[in-house]
Protein backbone atom coordinates (compact mmCIF):
# COMPACT_ATOMS: atom_id res chain seq x y z
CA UNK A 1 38.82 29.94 23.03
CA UNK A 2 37.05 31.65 20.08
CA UNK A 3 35.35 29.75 17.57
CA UNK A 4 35.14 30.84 14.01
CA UNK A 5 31.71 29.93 12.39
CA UNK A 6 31.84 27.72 9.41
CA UNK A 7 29.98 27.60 6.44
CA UNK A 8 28.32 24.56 7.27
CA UNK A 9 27.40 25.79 10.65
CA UNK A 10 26.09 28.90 9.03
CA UNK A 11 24.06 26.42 6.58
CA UNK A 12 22.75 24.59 10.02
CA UNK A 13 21.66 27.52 11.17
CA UNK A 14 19.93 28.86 8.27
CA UNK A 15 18.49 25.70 7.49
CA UNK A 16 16.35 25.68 10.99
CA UNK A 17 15.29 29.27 10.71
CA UNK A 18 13.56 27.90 7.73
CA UNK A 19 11.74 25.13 8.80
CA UNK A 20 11.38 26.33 12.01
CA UNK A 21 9.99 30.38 11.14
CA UNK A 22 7.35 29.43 9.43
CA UNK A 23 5.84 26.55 11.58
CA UNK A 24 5.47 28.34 14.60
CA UNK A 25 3.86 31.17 12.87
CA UNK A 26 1.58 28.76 11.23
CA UNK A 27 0.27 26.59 13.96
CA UNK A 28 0.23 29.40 16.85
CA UNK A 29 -1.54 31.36 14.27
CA UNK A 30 -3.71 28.93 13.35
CA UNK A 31 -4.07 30.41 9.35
CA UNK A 32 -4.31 27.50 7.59
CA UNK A 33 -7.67 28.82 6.36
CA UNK A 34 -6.80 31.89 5.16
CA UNK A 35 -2.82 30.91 4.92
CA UNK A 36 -1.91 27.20 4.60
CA UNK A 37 1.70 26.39 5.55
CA UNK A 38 2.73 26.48 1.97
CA UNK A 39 1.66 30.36 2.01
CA UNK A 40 3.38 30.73 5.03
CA UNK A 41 6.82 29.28 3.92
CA UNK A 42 6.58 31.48 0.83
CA UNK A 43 5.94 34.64 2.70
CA UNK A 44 8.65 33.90 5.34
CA UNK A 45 11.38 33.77 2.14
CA UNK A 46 10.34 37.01 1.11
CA UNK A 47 10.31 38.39 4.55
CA UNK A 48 14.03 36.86 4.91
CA UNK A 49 15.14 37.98 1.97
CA UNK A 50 16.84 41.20 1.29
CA UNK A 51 13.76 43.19 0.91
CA UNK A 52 12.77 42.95 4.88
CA UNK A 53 15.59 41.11 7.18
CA UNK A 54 18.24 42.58 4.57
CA UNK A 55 17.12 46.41 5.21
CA UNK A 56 16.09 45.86 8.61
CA UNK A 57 19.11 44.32 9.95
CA UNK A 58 21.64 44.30 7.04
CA UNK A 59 24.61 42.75 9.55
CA UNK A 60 22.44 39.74 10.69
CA UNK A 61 21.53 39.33 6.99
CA UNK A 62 24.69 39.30 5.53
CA UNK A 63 25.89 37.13 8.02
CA UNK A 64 23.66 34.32 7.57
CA UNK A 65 23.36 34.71 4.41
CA UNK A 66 27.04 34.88 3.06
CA UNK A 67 27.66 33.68 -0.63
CA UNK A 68 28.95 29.90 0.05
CA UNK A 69 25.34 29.54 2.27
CA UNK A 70 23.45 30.86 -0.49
CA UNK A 71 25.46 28.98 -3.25
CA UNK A 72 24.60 25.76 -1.17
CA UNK A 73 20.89 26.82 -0.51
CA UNK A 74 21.01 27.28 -4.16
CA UNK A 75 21.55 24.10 -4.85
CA UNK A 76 19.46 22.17 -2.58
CA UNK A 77 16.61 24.77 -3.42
CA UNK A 78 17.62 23.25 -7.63
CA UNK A 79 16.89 19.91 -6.71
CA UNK A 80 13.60 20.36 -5.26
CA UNK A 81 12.19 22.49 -7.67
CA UNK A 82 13.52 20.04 -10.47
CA UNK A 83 11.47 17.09 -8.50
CA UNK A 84 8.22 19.32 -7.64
CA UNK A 85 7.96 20.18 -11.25
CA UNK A 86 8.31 17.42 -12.38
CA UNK A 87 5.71 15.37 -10.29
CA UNK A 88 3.36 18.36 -11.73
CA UNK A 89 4.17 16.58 -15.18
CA UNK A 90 3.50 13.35 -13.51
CA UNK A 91 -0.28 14.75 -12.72
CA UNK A 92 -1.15 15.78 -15.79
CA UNK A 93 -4.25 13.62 -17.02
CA UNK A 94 -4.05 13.59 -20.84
CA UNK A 95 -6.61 10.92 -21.31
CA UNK A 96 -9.08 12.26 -19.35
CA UNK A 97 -9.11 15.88 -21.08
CA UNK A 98 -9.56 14.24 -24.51
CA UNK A 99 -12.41 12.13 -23.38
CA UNK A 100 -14.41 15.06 -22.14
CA UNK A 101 -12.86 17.48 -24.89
CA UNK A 102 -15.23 20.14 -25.75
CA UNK A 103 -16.03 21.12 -22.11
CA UNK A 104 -12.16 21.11 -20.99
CA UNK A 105 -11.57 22.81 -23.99
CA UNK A 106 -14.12 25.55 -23.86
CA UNK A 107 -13.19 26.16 -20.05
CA UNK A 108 -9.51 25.20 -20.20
CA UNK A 109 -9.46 27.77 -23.32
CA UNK A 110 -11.56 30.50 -21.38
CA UNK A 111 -9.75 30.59 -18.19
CA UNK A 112 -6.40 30.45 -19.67
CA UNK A 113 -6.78 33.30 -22.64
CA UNK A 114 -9.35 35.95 -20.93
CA UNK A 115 -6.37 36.63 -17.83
CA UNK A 116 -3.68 36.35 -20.30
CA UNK A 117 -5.35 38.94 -22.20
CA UNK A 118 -5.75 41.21 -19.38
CA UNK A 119 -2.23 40.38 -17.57
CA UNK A 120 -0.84 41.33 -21.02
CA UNK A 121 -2.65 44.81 -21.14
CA UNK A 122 -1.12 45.38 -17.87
CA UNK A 123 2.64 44.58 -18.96
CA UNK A 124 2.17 46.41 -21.92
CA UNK A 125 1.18 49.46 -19.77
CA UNK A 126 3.99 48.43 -17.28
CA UNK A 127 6.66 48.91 -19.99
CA UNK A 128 5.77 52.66 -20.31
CA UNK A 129 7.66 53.03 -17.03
CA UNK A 130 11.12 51.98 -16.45
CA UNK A 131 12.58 49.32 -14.17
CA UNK A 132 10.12 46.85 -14.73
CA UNK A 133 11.93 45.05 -18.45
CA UNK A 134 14.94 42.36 -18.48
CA UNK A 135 18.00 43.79 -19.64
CA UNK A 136 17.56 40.55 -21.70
CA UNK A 137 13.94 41.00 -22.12
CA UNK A 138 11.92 41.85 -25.48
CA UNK A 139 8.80 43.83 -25.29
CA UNK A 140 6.63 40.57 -26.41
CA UNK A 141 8.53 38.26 -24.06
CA UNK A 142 7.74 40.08 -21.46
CA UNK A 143 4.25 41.02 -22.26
CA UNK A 144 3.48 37.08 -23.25
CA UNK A 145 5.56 36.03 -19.78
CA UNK A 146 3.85 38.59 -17.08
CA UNK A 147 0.15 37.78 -19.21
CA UNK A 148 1.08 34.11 -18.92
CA UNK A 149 1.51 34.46 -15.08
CA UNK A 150 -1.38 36.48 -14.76
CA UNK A 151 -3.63 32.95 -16.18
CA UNK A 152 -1.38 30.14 -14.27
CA UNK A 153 -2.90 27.64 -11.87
CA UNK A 154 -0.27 25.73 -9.41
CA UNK A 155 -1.90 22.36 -10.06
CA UNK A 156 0.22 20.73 -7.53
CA UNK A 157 -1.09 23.12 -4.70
CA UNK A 158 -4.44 22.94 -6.86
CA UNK A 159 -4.51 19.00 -5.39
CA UNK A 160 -3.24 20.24 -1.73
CA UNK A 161 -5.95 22.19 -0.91
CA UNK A 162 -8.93 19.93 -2.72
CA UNK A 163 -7.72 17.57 -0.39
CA UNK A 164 -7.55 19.36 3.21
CA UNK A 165 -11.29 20.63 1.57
CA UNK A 166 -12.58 16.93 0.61
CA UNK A 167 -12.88 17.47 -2.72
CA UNK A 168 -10.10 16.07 -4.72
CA UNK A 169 -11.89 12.33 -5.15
CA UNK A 170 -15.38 13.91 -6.02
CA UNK A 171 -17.06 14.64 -9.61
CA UNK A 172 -16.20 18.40 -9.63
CA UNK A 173 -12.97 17.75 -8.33
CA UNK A 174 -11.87 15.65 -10.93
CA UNK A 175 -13.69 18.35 -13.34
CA UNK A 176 -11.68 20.87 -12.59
CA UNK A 177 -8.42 18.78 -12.39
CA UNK A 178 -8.74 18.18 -16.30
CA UNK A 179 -9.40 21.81 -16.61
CA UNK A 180 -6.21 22.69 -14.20
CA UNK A 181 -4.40 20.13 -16.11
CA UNK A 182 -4.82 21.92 -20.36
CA UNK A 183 -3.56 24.61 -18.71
CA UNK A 184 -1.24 23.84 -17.21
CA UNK A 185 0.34 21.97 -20.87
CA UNK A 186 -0.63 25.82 -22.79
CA UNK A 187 1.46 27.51 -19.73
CA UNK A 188 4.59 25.51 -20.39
CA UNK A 189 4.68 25.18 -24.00
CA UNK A 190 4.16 29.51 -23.93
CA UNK A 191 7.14 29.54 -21.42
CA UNK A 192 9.15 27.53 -24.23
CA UNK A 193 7.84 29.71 -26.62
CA UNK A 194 9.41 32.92 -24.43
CA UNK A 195 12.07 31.09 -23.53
CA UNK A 196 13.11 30.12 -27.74
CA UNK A 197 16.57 31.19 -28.33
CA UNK A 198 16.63 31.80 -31.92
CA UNK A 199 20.67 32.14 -32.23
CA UNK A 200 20.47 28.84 -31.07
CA UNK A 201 17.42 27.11 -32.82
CA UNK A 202 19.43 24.44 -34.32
CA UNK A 203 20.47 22.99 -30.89
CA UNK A 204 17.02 23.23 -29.16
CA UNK A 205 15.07 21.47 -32.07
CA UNK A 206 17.88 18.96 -31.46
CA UNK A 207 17.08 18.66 -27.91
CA UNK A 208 13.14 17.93 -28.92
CA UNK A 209 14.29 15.34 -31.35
CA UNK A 210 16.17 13.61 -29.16
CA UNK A 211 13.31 13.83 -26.56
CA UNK A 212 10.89 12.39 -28.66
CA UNK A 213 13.11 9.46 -29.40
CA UNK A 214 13.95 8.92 -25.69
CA UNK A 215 10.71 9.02 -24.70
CA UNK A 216 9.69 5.54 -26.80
CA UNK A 217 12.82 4.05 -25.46
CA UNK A 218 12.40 5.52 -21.94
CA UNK A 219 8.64 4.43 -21.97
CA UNK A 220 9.46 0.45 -23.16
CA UNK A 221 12.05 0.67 -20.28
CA UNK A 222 9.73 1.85 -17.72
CA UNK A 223 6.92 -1.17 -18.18
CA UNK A 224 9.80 -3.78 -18.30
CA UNK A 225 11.59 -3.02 -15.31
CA UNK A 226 10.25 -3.89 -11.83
CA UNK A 227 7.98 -1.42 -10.00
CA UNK A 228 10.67 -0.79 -7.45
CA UNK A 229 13.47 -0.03 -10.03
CA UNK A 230 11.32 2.80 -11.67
CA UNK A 231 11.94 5.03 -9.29
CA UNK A 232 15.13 5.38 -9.68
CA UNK A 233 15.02 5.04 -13.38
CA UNK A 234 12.74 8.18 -13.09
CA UNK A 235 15.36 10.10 -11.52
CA UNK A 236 17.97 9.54 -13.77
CA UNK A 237 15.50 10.23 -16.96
CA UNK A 238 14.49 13.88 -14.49
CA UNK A 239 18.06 14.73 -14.43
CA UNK A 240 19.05 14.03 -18.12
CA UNK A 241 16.05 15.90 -19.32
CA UNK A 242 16.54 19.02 -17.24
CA UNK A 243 20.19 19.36 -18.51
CA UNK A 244 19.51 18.90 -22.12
CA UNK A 245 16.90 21.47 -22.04
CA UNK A 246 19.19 23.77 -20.16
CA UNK A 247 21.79 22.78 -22.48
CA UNK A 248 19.52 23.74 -25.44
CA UNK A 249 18.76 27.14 -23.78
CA UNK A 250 14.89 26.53 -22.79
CA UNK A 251 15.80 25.86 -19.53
CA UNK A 252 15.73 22.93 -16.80
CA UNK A 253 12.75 23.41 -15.24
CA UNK A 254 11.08 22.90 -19.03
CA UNK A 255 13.08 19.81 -19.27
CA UNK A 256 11.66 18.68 -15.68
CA UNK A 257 8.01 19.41 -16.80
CA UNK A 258 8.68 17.34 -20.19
CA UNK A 259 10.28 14.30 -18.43
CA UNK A 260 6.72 14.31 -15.83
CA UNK A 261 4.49 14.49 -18.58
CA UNK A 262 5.54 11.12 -20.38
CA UNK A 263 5.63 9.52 -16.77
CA UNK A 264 2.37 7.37 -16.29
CA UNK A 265 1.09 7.69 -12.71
CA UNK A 266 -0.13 4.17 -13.12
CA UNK A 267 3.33 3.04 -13.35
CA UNK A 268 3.57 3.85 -9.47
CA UNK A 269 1.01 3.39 -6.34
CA UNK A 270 -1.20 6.45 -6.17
CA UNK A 271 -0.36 6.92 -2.15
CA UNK A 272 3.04 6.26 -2.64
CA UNK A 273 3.33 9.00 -5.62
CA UNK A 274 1.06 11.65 -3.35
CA UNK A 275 3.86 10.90 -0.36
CA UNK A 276 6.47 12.33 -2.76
CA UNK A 277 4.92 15.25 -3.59
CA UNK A 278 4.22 15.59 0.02
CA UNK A 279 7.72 15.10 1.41
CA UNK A 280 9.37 17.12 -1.70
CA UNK A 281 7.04 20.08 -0.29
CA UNK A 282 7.90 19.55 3.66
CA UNK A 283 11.93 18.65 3.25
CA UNK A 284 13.07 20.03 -0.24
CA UNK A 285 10.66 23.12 -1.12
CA UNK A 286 11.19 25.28 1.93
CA UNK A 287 14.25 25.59 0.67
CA UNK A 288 13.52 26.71 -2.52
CA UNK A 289 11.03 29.50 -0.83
CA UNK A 290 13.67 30.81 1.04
CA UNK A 291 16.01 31.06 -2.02
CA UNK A 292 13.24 32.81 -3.95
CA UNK A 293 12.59 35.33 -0.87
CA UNK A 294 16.36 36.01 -1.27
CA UNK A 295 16.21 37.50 -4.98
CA UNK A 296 13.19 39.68 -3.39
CA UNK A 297 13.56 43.47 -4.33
CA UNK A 298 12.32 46.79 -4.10
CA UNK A 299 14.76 48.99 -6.24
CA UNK A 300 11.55 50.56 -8.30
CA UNK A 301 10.37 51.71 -4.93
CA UNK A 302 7.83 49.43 -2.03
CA UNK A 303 4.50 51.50 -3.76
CA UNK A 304 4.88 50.76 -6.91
CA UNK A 305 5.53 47.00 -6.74
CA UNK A 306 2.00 47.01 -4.39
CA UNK A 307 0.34 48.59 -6.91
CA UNK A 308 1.67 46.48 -9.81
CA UNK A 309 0.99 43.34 -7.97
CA UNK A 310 -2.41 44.97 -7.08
CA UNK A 311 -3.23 45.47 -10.56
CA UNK A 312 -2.11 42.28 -11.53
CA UNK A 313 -3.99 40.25 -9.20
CA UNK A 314 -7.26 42.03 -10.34
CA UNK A 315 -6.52 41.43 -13.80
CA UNK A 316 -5.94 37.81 -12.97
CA UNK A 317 -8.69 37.12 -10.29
CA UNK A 318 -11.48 38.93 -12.76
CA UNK A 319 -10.47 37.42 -16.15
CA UNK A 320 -10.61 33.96 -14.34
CA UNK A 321 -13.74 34.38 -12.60
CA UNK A 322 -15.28 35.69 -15.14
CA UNK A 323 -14.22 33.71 -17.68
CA UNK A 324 -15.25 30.67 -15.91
CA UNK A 325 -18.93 32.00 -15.74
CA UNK A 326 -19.08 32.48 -19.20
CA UNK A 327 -18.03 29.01 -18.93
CA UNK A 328 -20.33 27.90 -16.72
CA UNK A 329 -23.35 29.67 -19.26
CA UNK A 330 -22.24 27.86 -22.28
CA UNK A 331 -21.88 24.44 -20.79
CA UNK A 332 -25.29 24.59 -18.39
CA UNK A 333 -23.81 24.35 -14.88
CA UNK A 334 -25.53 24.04 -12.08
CA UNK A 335 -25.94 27.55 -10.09
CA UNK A 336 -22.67 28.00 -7.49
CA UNK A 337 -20.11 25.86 -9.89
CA UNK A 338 -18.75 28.32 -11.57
CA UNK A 339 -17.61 30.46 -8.67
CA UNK A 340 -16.42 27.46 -6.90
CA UNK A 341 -14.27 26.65 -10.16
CA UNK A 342 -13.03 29.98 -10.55
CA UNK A 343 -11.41 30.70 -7.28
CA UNK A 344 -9.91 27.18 -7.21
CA UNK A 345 -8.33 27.70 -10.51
CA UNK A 346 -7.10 31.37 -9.76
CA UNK A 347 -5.05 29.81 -6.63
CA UNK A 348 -1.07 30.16 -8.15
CA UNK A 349 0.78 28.78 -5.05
CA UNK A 350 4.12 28.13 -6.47
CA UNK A 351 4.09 27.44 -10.51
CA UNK A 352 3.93 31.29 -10.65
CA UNK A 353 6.99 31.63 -8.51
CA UNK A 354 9.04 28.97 -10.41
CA UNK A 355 7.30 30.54 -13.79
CA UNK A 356 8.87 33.78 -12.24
CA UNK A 357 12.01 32.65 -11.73
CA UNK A 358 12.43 31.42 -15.27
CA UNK A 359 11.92 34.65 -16.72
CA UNK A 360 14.59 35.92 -14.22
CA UNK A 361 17.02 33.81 -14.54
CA UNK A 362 16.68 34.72 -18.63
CA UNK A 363 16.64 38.53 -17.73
CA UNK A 364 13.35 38.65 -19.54
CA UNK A 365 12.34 40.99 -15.92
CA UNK A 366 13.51 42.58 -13.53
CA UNK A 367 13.68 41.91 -9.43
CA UNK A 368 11.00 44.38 -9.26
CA UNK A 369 8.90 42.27 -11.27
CA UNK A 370 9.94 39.48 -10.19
CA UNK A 371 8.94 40.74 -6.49
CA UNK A 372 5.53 41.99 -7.91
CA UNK A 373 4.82 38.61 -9.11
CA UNK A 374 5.47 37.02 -5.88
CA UNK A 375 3.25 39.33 -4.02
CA UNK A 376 0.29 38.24 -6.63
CA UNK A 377 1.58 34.50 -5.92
CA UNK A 378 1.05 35.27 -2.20
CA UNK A 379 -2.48 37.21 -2.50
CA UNK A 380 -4.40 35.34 -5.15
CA UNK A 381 -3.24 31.86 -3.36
CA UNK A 382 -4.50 33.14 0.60
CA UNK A 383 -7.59 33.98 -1.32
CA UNK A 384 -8.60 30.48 -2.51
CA UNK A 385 -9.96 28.55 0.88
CA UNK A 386 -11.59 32.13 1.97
CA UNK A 387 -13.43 32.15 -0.86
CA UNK A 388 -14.30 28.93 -2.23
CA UNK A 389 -15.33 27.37 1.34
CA UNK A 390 -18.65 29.66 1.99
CA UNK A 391 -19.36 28.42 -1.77
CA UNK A 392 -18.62 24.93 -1.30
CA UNK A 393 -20.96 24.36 1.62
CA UNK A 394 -23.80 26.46 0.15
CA UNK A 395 -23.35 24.03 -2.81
CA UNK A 396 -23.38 20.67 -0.91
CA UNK A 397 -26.04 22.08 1.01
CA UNK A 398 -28.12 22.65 -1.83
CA UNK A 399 -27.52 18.90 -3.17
CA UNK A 400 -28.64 17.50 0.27
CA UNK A 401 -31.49 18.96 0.47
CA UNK A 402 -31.97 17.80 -3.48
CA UNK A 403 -31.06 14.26 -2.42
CA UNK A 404 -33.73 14.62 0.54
CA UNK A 405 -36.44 15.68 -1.66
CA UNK A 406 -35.51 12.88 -4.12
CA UNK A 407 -35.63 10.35 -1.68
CA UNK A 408 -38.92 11.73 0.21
CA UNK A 409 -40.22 11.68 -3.50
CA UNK A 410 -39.41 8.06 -4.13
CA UNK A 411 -40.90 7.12 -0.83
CA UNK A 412 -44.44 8.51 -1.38
């Protein structure tokens, strides 16, 4: 007797290709030095998107992938993105910025405006060429947008991979965590900045009223109720803050960064907060990389997106790096820290692909450029344990032996 596929089968079906893809080429591999699974997950969207498995084998592709399993993906692939985001809020260190002001400021402010800069030469060079600009899109939203992504740091993966490295708890680490953490503030109020609907400026500075009234009562709320009851008080406040920024036409995943970044982590266990961000990214955000891999294009043509991606990701990687050593010679850093900074602030993970898919979703760019920023997601991310682990251990090496010469010191 035949047996007509459902939907949820489909979904099944779809849902272990994703989980299952990507962890087999990871640990038979063995990449996580040069690709950690996150990488891998993100490059196995885009290879099952319609870019790759969609021109390869269109019939498997649209089979899978019919409209109800991607409206479903769609949604689960919301949700996680919503949460991720905001436990990025969540991580955010405020305090810790201001009390060490003028050298977060001067390095924050270097490492943020220097790729801008040069990611907005290259978008304003990019819009001499069509296919590249939002039907949506102005010229300054999407020079400001592509610059923006060109000078992001993913601070969530940031924390990942100073932690399979050692270096999260340490001095520098927590350095460059205040660093990661003004930018990553600058990148979302810009985004709101693109993002300002102007038709519709009366409802959004409603919105930001009403946020900043919430947030006093939301706040008193949160240190009166039991420890175990503010999780799902944080929920709630995650869902009605994405809506009414969607509502007001900035978009959810604003409203999600907004509602982290008046959450206290001290509210919750540290272990118990970095188990959520680790089980959002190994049951919810696979999801969402497989949703992103399906908007994947290549209408402008497969060269072209290389070499804007290419061009992109040396804009980025050199205005961070060197703006970081510039840095490094104003504050008086010890030799090796400002390389060591630079790569781990140039890794993008996925903030870029959720800042991408913002500007997408408002037609600010095209799936060409939305595709080109991927690839520079993908490149300048694989690039971060290559390069900052030769520099690492030269630099610990170097304090050893400091240590050892201290202590042989002390002893004569």
């Amino acid at each position: 007797m035949n047996h007509a596929i459902t939907t949820t089968e489909l979904f099944l079906i779809a849902m272990a290709v994703i989980f299952a893809v990507p962890y087999l080429v990871w640990r038979l591999c063995r990449t996580d030095y040069w690709a950690p699974l996150v990488v891998v997950q993100i490059v196995a969207g885009i290879l099952l998107g319609p870019g790759v498995l969609g021109k390869a084998m269109p019939e498997l592709h649209a089979t899978l992938f019919t409209a109800d399993v991607i409206n479903t993906l769609n949604g689960v692939a919301l949700w996680a993105v919503i949460l991720f985001v905001m436990i990025a809020g969540i991580e955010l260190d405020i305090r810790k910025a201001w009390e060490h002001r003028r050298e977060t400021g001067i390095t924050a402010g270097l490492a943020l405006g220097v790729p801008l800069v040069l990611g907005g030469a290259v978008a304003l060079a990019m819009l001499g060429f069509d296919g590249w600009l939002g039907p949506q899109g102005r010229p300054w939203q999407f020079v400001v947008g592509v610059g923006m992504a060109c000078a992001v740091t993913a601070l969530p993966i940031l924390i990942l991979l100073m932690e399979k490295m050692q270096l999260l708890r340490s001095h520098l680490g927590q350095r460059i965590l205040r660093y990661a953490s003004l930018d990553d503030i600058a990148i979302w109020g810009v985004l709101a900045l693109v993002l300002m609907d102007w038709e519709r400026i009366g409802r959004q500075l409603a919105f930001l009223a009403t946020f900043a009234l919430a947030c006093v009562v939301f706040r008193r709320l949160m240190r009166a109720i039991p420890a175990g009851d503010r999780w799902y008080v944080m929920l709630i406040w995650l869902a009605i803050c994405a809506f009414g920024a969607d509502w007001a036409g900035l978009h959810y995943m604003v409203g999600a960064f907004l509602a982290g970044v008046v959450i206290d982590a001290e509210w919750f266990e540290q272990e118990v907060l970095d188990l959520l961000r680790h089980h959002v990214l190994l049951v919810l955000m696979p999801v969402f990389f497989l949703s992103t891999g399906l908007r994947t294009s290549w209408d402008v043509g497969g060269v072209q997106v290389f070499v804007a991606a290419g061009v992109l990701l040396v804009a980025s990687v050199a205005g961070r790096i060197g703006a970081v050593h510039l840095a490094g010679r104003l504050l008086g850093w010890k030799p090796g820290e400002a390389s060591i900074i630079g790569w781990l602030l140039q890794t993008k993970g996925l903030i870029i692909i959720i800042f991408a898919n913002v500007l997408a979703d408002k037609h600010i760019i095209t799936s060409a450029t939305f595709t080109a920023l991927l690839l520079l997601a993908v490149a300048s991310t694989m690039l971060t344990i290559p390069m900052v682990m030769p520099k690492l251990r030269a630099l610990q090496g170097v304090a050893a032996a400091d240590a050892l010469r201290d202590g042989s010191s002390r002893t004569v």
